[in-house]
Protein backbone atom coordinates (compact mmCIF):
# COMPACT_ATOMS: atom_id res chain seq x y z
CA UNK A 1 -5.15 -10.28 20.74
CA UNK A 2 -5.76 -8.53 17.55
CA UNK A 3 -7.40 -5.25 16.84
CA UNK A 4 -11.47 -5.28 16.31
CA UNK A 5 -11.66 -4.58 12.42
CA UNK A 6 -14.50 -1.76 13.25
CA UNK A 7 -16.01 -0.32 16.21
CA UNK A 8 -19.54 -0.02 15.62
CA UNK A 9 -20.75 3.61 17.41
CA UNK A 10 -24.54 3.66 18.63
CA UNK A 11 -25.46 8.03 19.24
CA UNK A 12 -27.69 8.18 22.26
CA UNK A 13 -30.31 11.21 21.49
CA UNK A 14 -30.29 12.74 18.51
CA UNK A 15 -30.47 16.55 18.63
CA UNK A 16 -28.21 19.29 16.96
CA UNK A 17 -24.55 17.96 18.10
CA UNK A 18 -25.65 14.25 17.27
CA UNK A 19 -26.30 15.29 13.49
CA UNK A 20 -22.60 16.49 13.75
CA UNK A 21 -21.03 13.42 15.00
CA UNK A 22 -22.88 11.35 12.80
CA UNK A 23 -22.23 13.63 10.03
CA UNK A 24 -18.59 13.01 10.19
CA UNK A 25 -19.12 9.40 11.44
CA UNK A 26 -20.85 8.88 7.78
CA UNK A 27 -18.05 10.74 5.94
CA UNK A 28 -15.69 8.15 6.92
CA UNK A 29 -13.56 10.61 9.09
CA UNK A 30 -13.06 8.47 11.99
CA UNK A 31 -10.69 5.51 10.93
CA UNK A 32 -11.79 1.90 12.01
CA UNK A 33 -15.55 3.46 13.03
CA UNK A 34 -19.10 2.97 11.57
CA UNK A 35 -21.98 4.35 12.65
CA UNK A 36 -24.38 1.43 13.78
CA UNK A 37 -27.72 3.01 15.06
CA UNK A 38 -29.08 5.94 16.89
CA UNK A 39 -31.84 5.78 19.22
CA UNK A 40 -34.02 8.44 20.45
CA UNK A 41 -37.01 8.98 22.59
CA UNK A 42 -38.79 11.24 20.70
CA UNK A 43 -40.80 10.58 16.92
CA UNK A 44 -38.97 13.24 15.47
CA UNK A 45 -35.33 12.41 16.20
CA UNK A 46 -36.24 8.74 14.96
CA UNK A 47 -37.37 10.04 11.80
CA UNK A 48 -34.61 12.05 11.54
CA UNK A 49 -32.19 9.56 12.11
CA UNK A 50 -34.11 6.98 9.77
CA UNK A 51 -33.19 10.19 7.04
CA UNK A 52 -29.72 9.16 7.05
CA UNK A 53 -30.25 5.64 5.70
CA UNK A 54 -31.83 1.74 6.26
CA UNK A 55 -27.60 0.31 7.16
CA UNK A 56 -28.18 2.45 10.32
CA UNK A 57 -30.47 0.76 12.95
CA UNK A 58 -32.85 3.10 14.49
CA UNK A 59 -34.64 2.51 18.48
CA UNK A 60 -37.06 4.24 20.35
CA UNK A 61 -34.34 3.92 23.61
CA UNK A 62 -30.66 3.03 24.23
CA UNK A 63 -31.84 0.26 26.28
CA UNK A 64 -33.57 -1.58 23.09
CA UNK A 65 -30.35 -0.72 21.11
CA UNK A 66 -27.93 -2.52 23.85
CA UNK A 67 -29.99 -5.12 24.09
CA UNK A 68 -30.18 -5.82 20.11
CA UNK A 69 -25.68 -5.87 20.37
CA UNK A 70 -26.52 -3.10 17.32
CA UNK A 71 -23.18 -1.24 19.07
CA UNK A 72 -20.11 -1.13 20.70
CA UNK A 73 -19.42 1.97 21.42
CA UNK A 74 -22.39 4.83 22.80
CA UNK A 75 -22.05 8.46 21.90
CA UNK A 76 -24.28 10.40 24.39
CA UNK A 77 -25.83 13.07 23.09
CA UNK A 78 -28.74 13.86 25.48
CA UNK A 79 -29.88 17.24 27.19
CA UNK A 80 -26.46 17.26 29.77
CA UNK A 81 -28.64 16.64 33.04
CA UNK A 82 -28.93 13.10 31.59
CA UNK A 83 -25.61 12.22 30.62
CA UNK A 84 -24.67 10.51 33.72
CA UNK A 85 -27.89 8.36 33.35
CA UNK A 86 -27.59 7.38 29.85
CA UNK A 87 -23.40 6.95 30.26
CA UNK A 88 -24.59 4.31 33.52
CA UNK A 89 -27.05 2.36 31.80
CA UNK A 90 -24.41 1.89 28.67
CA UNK A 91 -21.98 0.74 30.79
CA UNK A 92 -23.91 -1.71 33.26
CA UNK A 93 -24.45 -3.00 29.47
CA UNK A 94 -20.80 -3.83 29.03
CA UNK A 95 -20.81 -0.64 26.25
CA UNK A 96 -18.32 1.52 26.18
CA UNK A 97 -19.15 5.18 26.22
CA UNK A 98 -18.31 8.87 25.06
CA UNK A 99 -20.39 11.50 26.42
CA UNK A 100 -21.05 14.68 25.13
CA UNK A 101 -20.32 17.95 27.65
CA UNK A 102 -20.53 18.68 30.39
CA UNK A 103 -20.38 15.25 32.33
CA UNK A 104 -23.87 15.89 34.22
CA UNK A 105 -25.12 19.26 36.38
CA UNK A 106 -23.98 18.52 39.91
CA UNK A 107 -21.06 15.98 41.46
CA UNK A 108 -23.00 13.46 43.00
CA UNK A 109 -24.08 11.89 39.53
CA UNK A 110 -21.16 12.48 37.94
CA UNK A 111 -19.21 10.87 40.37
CA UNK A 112 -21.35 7.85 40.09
CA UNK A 113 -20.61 7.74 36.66
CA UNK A 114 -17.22 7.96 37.26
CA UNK A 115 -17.64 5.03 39.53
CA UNK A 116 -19.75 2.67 37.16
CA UNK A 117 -17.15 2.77 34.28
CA UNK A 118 -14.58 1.22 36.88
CA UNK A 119 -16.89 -1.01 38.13
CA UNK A 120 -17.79 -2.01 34.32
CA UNK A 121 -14.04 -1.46 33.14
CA UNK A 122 -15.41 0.01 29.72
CA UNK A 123 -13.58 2.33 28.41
CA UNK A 124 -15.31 5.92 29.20
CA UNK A 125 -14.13 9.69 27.56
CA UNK A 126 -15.64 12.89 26.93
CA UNK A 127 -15.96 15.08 24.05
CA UNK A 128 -14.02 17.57 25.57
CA UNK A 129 -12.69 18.88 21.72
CA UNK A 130 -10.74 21.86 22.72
CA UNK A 131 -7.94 19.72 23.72
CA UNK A 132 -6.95 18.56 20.00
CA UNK A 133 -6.22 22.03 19.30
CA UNK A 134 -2.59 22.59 18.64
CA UNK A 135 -2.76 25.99 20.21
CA UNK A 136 -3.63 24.02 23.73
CA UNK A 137 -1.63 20.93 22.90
CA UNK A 138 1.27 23.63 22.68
CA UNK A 139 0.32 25.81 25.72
CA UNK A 140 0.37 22.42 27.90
CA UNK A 141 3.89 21.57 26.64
CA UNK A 142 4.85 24.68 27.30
CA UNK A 143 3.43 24.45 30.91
CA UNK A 144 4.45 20.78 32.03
CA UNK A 145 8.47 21.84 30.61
CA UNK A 146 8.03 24.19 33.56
CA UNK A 147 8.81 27.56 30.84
CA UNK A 148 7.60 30.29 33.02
CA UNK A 149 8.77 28.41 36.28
CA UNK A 150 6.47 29.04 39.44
CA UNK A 151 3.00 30.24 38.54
CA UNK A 152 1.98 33.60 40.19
CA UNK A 153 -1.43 34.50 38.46
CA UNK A 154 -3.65 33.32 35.87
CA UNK A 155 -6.44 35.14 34.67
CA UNK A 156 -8.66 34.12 31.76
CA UNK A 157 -11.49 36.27 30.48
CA UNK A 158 -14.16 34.65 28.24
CA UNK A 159 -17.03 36.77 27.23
CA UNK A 160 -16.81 35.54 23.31
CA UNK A 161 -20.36 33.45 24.06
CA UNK A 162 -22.39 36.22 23.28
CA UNK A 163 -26.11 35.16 22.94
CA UNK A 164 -29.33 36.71 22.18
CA UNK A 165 -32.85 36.14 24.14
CA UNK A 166 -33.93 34.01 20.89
CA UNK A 167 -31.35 31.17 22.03
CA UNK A 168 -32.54 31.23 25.40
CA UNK A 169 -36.22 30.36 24.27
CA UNK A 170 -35.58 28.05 21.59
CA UNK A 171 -36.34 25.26 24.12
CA UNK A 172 -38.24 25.16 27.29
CA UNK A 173 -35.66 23.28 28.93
CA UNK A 174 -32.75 25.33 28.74
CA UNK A 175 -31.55 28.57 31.17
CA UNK A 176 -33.35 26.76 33.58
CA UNK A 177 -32.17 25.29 36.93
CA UNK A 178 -34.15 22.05 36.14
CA UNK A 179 -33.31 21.77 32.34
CA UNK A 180 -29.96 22.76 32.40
CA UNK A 181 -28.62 23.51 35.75
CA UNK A 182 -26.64 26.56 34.65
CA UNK A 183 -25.96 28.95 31.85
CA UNK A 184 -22.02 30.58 31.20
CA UNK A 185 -20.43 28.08 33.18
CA UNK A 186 -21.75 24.91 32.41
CA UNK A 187 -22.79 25.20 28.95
CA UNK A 188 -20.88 28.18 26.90
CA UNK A 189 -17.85 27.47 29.44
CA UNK A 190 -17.55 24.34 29.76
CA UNK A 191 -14.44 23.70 27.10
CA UNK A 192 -12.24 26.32 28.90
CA UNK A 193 -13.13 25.18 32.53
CA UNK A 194 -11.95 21.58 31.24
CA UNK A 195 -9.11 23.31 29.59
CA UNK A 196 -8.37 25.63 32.89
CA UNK A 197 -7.81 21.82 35.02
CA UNK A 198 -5.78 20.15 32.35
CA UNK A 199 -3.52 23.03 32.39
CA UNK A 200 -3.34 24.53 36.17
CA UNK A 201 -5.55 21.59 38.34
CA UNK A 202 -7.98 22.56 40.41
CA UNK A 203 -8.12 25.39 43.13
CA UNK A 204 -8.40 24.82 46.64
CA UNK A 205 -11.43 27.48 47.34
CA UNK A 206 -12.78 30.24 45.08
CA UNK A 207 -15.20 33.19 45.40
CA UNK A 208 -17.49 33.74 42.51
CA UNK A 209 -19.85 37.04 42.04
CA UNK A 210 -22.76 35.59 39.52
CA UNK A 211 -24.97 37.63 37.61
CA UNK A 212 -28.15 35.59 37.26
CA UNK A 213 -30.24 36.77 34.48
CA UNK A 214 -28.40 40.02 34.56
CA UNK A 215 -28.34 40.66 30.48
CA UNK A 216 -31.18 37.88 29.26
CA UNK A 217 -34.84 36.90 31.15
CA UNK A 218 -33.36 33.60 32.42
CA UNK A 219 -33.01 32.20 35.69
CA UNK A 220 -29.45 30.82 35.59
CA UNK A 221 -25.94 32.72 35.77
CA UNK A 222 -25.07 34.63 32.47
CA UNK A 223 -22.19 36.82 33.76
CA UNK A 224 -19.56 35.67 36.23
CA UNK A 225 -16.41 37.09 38.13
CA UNK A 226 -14.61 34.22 39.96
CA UNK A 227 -11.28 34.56 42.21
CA UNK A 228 -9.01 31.40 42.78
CA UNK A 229 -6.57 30.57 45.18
CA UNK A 230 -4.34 27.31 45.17
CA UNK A 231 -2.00 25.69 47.86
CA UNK A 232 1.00 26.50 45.65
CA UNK A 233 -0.14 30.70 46.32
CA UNK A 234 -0.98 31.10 43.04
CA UNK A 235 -4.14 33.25 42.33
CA UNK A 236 -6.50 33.36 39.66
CA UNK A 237 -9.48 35.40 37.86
CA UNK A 238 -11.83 33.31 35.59
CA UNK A 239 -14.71 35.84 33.47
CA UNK A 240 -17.05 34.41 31.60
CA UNK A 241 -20.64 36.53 30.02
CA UNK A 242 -22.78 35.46 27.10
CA UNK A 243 -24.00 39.19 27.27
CA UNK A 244 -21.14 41.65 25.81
CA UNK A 245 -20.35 42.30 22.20
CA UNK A 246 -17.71 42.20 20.93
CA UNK A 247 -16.46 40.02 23.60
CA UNK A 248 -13.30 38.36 23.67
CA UNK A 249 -10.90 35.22 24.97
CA UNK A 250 -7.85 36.18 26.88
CA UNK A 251 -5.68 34.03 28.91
CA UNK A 252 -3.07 35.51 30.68
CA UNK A 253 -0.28 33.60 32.99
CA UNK A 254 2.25 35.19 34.92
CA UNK A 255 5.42 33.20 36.39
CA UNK A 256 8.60 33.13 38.10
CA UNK A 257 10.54 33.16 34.63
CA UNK A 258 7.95 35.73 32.34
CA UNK A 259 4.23 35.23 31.11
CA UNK A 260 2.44 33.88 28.04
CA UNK A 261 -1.12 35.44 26.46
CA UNK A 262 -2.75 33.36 24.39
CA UNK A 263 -5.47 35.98 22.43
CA UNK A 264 -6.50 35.53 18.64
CA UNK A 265 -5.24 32.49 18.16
CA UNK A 266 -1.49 33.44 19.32
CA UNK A 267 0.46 32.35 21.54
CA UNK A 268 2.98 35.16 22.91
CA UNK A 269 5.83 33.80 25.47
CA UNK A 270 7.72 36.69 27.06
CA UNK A 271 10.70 34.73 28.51
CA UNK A 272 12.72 36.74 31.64
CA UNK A 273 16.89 35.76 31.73
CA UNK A 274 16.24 34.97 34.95
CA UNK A 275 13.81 34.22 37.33
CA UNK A 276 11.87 37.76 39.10
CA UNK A 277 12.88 35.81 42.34
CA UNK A 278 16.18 36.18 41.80
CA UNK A 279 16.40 39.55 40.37
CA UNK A 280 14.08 40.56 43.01
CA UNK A 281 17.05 40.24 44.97
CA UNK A 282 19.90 41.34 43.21
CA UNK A 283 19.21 44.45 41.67
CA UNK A 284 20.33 47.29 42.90
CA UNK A 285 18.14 49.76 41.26
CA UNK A 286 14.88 48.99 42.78
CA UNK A 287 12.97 49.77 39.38
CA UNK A 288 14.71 47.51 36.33
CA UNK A 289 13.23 45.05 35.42
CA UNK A 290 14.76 41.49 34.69
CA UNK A 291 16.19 41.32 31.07
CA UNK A 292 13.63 39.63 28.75
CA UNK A 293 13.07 37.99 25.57
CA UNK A 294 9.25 38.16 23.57
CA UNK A 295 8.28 35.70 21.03
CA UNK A 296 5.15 34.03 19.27
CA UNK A 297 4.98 30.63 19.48
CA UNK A 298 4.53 28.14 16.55
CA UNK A 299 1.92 25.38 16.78
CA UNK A 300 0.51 23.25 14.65
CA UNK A 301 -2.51 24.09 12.46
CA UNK A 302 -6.10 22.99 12.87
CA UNK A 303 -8.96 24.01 14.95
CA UNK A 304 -10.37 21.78 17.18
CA UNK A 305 -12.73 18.73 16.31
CA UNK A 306 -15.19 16.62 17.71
CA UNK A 307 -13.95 13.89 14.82
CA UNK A 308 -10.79 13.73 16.72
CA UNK A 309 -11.78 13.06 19.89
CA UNK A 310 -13.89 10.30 19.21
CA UNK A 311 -10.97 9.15 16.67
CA UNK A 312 -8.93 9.05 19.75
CA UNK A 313 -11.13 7.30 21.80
CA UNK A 314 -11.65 4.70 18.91
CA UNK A 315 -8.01 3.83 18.78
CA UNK A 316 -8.29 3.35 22.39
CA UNK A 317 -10.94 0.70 21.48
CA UNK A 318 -8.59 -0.68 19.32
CA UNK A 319 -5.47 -0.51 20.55
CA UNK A 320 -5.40 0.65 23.84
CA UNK A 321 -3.23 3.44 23.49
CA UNK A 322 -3.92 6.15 26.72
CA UNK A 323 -6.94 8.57 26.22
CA UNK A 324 -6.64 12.16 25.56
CA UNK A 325 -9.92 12.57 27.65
CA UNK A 326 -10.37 10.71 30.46
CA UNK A 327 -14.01 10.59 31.46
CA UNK A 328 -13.54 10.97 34.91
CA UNK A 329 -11.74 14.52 34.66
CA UNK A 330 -15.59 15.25 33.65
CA UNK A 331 -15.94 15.50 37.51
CA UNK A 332 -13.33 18.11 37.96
CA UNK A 333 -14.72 20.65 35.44
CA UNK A 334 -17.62 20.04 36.56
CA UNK A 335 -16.24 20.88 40.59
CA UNK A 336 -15.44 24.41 39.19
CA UNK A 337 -19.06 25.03 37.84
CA UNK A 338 -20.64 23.71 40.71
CA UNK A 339 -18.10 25.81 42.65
CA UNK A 340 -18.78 29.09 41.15
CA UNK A 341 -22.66 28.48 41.31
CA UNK A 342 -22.65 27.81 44.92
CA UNK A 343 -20.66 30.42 45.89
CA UNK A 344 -23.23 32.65 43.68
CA UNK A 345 -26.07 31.53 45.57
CA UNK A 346 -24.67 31.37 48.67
CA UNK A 347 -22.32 35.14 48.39
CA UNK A 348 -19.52 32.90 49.99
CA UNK A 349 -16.11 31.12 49.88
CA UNK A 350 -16.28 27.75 48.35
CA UNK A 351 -14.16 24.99 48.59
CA UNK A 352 -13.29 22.26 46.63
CA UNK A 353 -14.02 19.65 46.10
CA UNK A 354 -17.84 20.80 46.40
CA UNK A 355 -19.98 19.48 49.25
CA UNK A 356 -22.07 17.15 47.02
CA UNK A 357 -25.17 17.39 49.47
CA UNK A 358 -24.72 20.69 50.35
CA UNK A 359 -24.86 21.37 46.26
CA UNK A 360 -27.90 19.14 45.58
CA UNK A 361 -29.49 21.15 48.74
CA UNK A 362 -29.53 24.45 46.81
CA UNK A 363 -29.86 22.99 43.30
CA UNK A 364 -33.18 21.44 44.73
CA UNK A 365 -34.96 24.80 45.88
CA UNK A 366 -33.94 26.55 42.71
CA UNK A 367 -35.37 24.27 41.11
CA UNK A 368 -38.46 24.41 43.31
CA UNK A 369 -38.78 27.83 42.91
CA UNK A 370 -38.17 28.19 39.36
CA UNK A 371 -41.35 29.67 37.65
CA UNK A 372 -40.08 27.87 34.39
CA UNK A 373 -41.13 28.57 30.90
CA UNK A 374 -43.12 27.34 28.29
CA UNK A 375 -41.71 25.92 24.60
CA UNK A 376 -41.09 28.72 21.97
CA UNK A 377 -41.49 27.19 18.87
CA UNK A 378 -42.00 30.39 16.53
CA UNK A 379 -38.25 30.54 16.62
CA UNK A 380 -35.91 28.12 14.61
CA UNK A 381 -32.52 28.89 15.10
CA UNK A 382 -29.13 27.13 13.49
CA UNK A 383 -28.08 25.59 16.40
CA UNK A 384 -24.38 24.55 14.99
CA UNK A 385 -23.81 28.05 15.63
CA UNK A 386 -23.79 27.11 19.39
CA UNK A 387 -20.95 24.82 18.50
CA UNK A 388 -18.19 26.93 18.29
CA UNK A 389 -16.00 24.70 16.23
């Protein structure tokens, strides 16, 4: 069968990140892609989206546009509590879909996403971004070649988010429990926490201290401690705070055979001659350490991109070449938010995978008891900002 000649791309909502995507879409930097239409439910992201010119269709929902065959493709780009809607109704539509971040707000929708794209068998990914960078292409190599042997401890601290109280009321919906259904974890977080189960899989429990509202007036986390541990015994830290300046991004992993820290864009690999295990031991001294080697590892240039993702997921389209997001691993991200929430609320263990009830439980009375907010509109802030890359 020969490849489509063009994958038309419908955008689902069209906020900040959906003038991105079909910013690039329009500049031509997605081979073998057009953008088709946009629809939105609201006046002004129609208008806005009529702005970029007649070729594109425009619809008041995704349901008009599917029905119309105006794509082929759907780019989700709604408020994250609806992506697991919008994602199900494009693919009980026989559309295949890429969904903005994070894959929903608690498992038992996102795993009903998961389960509609295989009962739809469209093809389904996420704009997971980070993963295109060269740094973290290079750090996974590094990890699946097995270079520090056995992991012992991971700890990644990621307080680089920093935000001010004029992001939090730019819109009534988010820092809420009913809007957004988190703060650090699922929204400024979200890329590393995908990144963290790429690279080291999930954990079997964690404990997570959660500072709700501790540096903004919000009502979801903005600071949080958690501590991992996985069958294999290794251990882990994850930090993350939207509320310290200057902040930073450190990942550190220890192993059998040295440890890597990957800060300021560099990758450092500290390489022992042989394993601690071993020298453990052997030596006689009971203070030397194992010889070692320290070097900074080359990787390609080129931050990450949104263009290549859905790049990727177009030659999928295309050509069926494997995904470098899976939608589903949406749901396992998405385990260590929910994880790290619950355990907040709840000042307990956690295990995962999350109790999906048990979750929605909780997630119901906060939202109950949420005294909400009302729209700020004096405040106009340039939201790519928020974007990172």
């Amino acid at each position: 069968m020969s490849e489509p000649e063009v994958i038309r791309i419908g955008i689902v909502g069209f906020g900040s990140i959906a003038r991105v995507h079909a910013g690039y879409l329009l500049a031509g930097e997605v081979p073998g892609a057009v953008l088709s239409a946009v629809s939105s439910i609201d006046e002004p992201g129609q208008a806005a989206a009529r702005e970029l010119g007649g070729e594109i269709a425009v619809f008041a929902s995704a349901a008009e546009m599917y029905a119309a065959g105006a794509c082929d493709a759907a780019l989700i780009c709604t408020p994250h509590k609806a992506h697991p809607a919008c994602a199900m109704e494009a693919m009980q539509a026989g559309v295949a879909v890429l969904s903005e971040k994070p894959a929903g707000v608690e498992p038992a929708s996102v795993a009903a996403m998961n389960d509609a794209a295989d009962e739809a068998g469209v093809a389904f990914s996420m704009m997971y971004h980070w993963r295109t960078s060269g740094l973290y292409q290079t750090l996974k190599r590094l990890l699946d070649e097995d270079t520090l042997g056995a992991i012992k401890r991971i700890h990644w601290s990621v307080t680089n988010w920093y935000r001010t109280q004029a992001y939090y009321d730019a819109s009534s919906w988010r820092a809420t429990w009913e809007g957004e259904g988190g703060g650090a974890t699922i929204n400024q977080s979200a890329h590393q926490l995908d990144l963290w189960q790429w690279l080291f899989g999930l954990p079997t429990r964690l404990r997570a201290f959660c500072g709700f509202g501790k540096y903004h007036d919000i009502e979801v986390e903005d600071d949080v401690t958690a501590y991992m541990e996985y069958d294999s015994g290794t251990t882990a830290t994850f930090i993350a705070s939207t509320g310290e300046a200057p902040g930073e991004s450190r990942l550190v992993i220890h192993g059998d055979l040295g440890k890597i820290v990957v800060e300021d864009d560099t990758i450092t690999l500290w390489k022992n001659a042989i394993s601690e295990r071993a020298h453990n031991a052997s030596d006689p001294t009971g203070f030397e350490l194992p010889a070692c080697e320290k070097t900074v590892v080359d990787y390609p240039e080129g931050t990450p991109a949104h263009a290549l993702v859905t790049a990727d997921f177009v030659t999928h389209l295309r050509t069926g070449s494997p995904l470098l997001v899976d939608g589903r691993d949406g749901l396992a991200s998405m385990q260590l938010v929910n994880a790290m929430i619950l355990s907040g609320w709840t000042d307990e263990w956690c295990s995962l995978p999350v109790d999906a009830e048990t979750y929605n439980k909780h997630l119901a009375e906060h939202i109950a008891n949420s005294a909400g907010k009302a729209e700020t509109t004096a405040t106009t802030l340039d939201m790519s900002k928020s974007f990172s890359y």
